[in-house]
PDB file of N, CA and C in Angstrom:
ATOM      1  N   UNK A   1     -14.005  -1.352 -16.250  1.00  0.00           N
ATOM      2  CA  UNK A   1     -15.259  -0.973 -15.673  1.00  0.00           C
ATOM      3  C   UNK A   1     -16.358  -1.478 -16.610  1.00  0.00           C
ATOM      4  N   UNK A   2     -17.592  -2.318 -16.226  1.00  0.00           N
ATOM      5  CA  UNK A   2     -18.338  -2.489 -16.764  1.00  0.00           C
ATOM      6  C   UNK A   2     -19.906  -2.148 -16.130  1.00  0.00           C
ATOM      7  N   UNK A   3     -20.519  -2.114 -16.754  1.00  0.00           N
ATOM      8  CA  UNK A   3     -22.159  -1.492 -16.038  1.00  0.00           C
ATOM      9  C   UNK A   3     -23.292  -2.406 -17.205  1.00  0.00           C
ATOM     10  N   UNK A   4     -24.103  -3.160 -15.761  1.00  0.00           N
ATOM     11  CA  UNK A   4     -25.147  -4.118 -16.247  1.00  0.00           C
ATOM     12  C   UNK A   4     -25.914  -3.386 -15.789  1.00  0.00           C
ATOM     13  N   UNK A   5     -26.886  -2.881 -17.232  1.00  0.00           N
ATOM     14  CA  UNK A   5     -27.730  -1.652 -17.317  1.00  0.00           C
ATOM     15  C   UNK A   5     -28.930  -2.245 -16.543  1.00  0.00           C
ATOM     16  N   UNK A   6     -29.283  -3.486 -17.306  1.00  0.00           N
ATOM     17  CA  UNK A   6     -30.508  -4.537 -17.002  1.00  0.00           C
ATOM     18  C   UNK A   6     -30.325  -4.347 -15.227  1.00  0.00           C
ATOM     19  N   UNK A   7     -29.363  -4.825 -14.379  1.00  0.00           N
ATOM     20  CA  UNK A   7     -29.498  -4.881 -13.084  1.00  0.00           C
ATOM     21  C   UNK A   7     -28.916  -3.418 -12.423  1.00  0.00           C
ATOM     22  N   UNK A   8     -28.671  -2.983 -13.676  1.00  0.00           N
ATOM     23  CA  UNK A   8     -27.751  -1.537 -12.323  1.00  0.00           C
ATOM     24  C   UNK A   8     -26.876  -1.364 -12.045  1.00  0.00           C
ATOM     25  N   UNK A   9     -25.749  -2.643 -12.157  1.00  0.00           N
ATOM     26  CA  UNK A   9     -24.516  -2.623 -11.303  1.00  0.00           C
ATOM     27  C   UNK A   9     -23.659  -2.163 -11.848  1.00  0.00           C
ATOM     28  N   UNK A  10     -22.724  -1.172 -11.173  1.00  0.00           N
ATOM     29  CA  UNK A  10     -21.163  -1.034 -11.991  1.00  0.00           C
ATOM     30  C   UNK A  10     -20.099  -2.072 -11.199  1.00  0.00           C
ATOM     31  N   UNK A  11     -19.592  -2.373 -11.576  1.00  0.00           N
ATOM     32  CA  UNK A  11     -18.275  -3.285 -11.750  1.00  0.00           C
ATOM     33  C   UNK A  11     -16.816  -2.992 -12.105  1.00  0.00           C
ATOM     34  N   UNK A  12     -15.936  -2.327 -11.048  1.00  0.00           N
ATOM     35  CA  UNK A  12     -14.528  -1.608 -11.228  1.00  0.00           C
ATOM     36  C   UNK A  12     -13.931  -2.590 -10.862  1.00  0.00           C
ATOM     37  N   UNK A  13     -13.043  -3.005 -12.322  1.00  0.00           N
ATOM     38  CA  UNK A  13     -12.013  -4.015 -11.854  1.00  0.00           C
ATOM     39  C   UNK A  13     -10.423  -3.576 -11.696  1.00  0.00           C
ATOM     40  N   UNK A  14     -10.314  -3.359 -10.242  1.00  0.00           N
ATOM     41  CA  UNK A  14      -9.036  -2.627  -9.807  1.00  0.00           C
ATOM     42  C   UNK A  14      -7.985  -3.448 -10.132  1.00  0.00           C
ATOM     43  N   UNK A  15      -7.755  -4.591 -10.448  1.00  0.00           N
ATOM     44  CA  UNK A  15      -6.638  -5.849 -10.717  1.00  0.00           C
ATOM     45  C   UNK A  15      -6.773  -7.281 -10.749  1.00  0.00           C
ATOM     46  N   UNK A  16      -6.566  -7.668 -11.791  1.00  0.00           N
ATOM     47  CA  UNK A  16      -7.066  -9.336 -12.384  1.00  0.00           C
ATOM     48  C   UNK A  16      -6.686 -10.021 -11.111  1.00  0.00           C
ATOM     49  N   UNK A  17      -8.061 -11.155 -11.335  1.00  0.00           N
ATOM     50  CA  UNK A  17      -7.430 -12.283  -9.881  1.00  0.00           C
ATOM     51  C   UNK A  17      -8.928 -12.846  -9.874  1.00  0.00           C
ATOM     52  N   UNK A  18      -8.756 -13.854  -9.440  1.00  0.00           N
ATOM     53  CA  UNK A  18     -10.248 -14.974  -8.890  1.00  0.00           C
ATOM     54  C   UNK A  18     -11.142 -14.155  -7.456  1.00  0.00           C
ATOM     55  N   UNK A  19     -11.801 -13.827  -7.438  1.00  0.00           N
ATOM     56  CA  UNK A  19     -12.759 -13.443  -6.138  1.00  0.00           C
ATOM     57  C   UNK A  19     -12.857 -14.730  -5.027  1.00  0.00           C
ATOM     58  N   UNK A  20     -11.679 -13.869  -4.105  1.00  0.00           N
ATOM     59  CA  UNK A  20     -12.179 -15.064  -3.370  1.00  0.00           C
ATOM     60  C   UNK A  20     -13.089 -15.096  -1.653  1.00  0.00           C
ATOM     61  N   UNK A  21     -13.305 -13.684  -1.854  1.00  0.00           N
ATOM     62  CA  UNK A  21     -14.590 -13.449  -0.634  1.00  0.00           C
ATOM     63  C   UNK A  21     -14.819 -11.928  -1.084  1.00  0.00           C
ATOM     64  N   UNK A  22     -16.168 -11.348  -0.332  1.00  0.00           N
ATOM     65  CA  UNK A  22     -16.623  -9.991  -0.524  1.00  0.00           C
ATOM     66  C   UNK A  22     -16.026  -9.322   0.980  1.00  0.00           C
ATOM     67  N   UNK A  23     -16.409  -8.007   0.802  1.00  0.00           N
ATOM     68  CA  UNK A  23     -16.877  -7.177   2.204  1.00  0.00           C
ATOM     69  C   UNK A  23     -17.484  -5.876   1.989  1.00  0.00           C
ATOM     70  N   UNK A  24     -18.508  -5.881   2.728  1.00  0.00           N
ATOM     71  CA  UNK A  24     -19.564  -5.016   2.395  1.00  0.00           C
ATOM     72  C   UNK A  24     -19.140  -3.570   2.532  1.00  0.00           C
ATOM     73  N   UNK A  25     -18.862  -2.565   1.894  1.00  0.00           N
ATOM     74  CA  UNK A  25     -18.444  -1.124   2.455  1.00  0.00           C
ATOM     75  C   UNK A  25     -19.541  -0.214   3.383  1.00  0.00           C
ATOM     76  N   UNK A  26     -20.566  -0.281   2.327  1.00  0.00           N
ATOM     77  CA  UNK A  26     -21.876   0.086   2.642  1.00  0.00           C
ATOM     78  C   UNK A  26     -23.032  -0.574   1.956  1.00  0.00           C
ATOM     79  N   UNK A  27     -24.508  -0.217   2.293  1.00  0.00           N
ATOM     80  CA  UNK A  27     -25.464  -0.913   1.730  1.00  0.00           C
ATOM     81  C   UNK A  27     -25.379  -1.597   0.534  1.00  0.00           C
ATOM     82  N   UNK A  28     -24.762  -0.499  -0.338  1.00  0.00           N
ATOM     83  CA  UNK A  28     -24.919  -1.179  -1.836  1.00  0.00           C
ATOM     84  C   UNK A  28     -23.163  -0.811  -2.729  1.00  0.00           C
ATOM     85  N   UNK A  29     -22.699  -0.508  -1.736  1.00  0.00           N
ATOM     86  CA  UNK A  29     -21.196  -1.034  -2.315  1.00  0.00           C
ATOM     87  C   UNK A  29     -20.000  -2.624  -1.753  1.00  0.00           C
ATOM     88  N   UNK A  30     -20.128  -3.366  -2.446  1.00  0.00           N
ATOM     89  CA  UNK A  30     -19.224  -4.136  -2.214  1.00  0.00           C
ATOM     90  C   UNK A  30     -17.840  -4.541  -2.519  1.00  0.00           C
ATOM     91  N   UNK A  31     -17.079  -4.938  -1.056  1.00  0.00           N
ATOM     92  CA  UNK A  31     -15.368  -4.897  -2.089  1.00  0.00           C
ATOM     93  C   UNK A  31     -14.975  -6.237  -2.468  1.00  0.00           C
ATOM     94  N   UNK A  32     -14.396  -6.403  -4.042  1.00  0.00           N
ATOM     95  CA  UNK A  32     -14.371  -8.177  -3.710  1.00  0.00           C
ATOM     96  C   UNK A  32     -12.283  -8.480  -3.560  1.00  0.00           C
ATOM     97  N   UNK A  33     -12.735  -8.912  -2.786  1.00  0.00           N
ATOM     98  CA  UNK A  33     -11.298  -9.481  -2.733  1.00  0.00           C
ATOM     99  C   UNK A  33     -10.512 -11.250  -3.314  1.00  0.00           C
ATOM    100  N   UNK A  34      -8.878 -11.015  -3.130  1.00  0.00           N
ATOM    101  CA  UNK A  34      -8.551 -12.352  -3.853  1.00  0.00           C
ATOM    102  C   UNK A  34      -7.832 -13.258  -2.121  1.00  0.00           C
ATOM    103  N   UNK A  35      -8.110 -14.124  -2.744  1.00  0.00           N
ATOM    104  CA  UNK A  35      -7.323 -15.161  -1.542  1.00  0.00           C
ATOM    105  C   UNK A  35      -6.163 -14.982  -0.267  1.00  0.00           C
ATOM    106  N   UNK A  36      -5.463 -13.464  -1.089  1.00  0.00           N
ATOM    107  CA  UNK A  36      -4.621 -12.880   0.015  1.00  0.00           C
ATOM    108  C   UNK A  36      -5.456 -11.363   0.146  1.00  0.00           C
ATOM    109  N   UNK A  37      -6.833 -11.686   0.378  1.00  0.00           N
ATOM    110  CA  UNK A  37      -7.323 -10.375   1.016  1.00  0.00           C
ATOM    111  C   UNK A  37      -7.023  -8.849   0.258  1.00  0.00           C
ATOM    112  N   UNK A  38      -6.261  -8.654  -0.880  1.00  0.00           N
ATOM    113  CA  UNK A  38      -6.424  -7.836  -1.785  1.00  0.00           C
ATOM    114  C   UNK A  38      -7.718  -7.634  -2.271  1.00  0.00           C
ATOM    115  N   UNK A  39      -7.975  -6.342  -2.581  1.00  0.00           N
ATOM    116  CA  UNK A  39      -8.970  -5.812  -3.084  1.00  0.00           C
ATOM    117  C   UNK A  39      -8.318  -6.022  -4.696  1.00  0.00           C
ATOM    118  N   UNK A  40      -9.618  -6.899  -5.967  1.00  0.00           N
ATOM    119  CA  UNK A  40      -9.653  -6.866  -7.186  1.00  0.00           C
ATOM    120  C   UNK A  40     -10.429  -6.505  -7.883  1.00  0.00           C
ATOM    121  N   UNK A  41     -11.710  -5.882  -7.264  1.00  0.00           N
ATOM    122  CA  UNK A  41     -12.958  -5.479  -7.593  1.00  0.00           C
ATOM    123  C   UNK A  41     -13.651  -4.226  -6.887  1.00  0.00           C
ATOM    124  N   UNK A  42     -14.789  -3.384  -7.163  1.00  0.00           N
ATOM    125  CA  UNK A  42     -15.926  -2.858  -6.476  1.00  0.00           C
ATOM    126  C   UNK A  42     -16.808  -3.248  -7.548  1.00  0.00           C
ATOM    127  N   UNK A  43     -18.019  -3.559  -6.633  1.00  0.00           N
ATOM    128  CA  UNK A  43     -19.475  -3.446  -7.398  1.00  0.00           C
ATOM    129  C   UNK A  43     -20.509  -2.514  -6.141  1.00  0.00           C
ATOM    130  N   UNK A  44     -20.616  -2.071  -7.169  1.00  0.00           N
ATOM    131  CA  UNK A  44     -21.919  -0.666  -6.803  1.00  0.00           C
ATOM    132  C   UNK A  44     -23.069  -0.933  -7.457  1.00  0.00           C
ATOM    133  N   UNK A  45     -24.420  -1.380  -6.468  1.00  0.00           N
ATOM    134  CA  UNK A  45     -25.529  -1.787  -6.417  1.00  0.00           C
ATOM    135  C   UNK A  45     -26.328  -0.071  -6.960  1.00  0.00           C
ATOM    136  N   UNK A  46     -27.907  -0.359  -7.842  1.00  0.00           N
ATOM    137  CA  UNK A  46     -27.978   1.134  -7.913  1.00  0.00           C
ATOM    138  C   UNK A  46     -27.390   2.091  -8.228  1.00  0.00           C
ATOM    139  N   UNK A  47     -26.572   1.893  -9.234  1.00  0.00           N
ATOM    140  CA  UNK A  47     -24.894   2.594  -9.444  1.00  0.00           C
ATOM    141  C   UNK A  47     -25.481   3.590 -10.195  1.00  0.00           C
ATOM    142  N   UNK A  48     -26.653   4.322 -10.732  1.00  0.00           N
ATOM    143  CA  UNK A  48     -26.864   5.160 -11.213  1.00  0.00           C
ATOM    144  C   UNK A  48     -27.226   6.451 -10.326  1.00  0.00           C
ATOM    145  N   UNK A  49     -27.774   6.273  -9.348  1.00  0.00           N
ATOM    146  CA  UNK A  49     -28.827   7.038  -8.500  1.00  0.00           C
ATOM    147  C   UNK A  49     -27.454   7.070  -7.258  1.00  0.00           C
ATOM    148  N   UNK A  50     -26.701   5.887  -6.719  1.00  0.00           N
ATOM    149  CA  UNK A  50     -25.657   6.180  -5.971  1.00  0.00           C
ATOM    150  C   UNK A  50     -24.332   7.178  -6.553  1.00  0.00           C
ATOM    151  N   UNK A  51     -24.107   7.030  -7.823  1.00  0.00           N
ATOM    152  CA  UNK A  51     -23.514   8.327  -8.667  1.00  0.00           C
ATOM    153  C   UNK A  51     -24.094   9.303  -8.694  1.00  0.00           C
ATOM    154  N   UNK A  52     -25.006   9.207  -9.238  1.00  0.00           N
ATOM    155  CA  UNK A  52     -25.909  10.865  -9.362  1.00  0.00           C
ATOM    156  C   UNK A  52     -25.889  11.425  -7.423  1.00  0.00           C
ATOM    157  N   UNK A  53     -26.111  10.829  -6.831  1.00  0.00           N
ATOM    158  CA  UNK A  53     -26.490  11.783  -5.701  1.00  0.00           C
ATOM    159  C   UNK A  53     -24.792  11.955  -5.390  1.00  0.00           C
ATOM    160  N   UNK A  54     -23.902  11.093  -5.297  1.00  0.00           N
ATOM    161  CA  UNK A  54     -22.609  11.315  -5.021  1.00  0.00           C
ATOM    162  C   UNK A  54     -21.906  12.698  -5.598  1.00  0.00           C
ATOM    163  N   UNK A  55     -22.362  12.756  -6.993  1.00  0.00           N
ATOM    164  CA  UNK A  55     -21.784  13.716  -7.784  1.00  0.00           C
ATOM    165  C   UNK A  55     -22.397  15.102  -7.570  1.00  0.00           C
ATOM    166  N   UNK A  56     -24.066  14.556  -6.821  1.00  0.00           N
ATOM    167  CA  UNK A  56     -24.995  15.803  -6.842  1.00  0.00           C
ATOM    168  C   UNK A  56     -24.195  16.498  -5.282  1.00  0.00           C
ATOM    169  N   UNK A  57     -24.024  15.607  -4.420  1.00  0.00           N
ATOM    170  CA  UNK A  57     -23.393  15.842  -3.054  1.00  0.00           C
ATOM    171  C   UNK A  57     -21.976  16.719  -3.156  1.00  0.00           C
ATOM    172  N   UNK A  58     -20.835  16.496  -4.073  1.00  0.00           N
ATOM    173  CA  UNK A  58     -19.911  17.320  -4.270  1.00  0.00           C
ATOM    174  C   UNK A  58     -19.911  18.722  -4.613  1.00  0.00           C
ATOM    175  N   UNK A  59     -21.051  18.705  -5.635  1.00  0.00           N
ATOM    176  CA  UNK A  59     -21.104  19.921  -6.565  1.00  0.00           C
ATOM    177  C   UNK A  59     -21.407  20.829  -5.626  1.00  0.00           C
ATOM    178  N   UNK A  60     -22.778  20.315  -4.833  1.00  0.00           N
ATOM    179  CA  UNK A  60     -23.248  21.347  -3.570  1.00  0.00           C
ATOM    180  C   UNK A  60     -22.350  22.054  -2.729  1.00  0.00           C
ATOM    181  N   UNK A  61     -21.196  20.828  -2.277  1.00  0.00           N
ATOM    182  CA  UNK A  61     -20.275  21.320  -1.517  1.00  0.00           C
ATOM    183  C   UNK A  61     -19.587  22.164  -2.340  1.00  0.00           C
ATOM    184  N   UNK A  62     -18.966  21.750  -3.160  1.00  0.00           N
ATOM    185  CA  UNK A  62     -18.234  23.109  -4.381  1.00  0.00           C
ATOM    186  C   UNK A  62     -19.021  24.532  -3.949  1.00  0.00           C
ATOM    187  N   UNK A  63     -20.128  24.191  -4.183  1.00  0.00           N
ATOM    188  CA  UNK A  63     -20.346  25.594  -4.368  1.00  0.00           C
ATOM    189  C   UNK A  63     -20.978  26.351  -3.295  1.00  0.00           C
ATOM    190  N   UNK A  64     -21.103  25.267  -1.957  1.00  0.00           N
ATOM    191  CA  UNK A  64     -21.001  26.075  -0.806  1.00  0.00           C
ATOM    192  C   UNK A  64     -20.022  26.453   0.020  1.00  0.00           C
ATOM    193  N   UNK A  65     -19.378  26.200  -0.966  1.00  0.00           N
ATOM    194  CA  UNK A  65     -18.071  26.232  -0.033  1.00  0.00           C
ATOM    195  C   UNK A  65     -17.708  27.612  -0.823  1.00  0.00           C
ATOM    196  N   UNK A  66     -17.881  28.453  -1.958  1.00  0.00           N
ATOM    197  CA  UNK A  66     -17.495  29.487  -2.475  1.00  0.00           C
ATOM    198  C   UNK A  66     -18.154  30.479  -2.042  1.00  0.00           C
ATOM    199  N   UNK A  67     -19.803  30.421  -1.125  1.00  0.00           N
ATOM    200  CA  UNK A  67     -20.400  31.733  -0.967  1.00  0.00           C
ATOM    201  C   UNK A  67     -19.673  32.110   0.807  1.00  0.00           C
TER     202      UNK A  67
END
């Protein structure tokens, strides 16, 4: 996992291999794949603010889900 602070992006490298096309998940997540359509990558655009609300989104549920 790497994170380019300068642009934002995180970068999960699920398994070594050449990128050999993307596909978009959502706005600002992309999956990259290798030549046989395996997934070897995610990059998450905004990866700070798309974490924070992700993490902010669970917790809520956590704890609405206890009252």
């Amino acid at each position: 996992m790497e994170h380019f602070a300068a642009e934002d992006i995180l970068h999960i490298v699920i398994q070594p291999g050449k990128e050999s096309g993307t596909e978009e998940i959502s706005p600002n997540i992309t999956a990259e794949l290798n030549a046989d359509g395996e997934l070897i990558g995610v990059e998450i655009l905004d990866a700070n603010t798309y974490i924070r609300d992700a993490v902010l989104e669970s917790v809520q549920a956590k704890l609405l889900s206890r009252k």
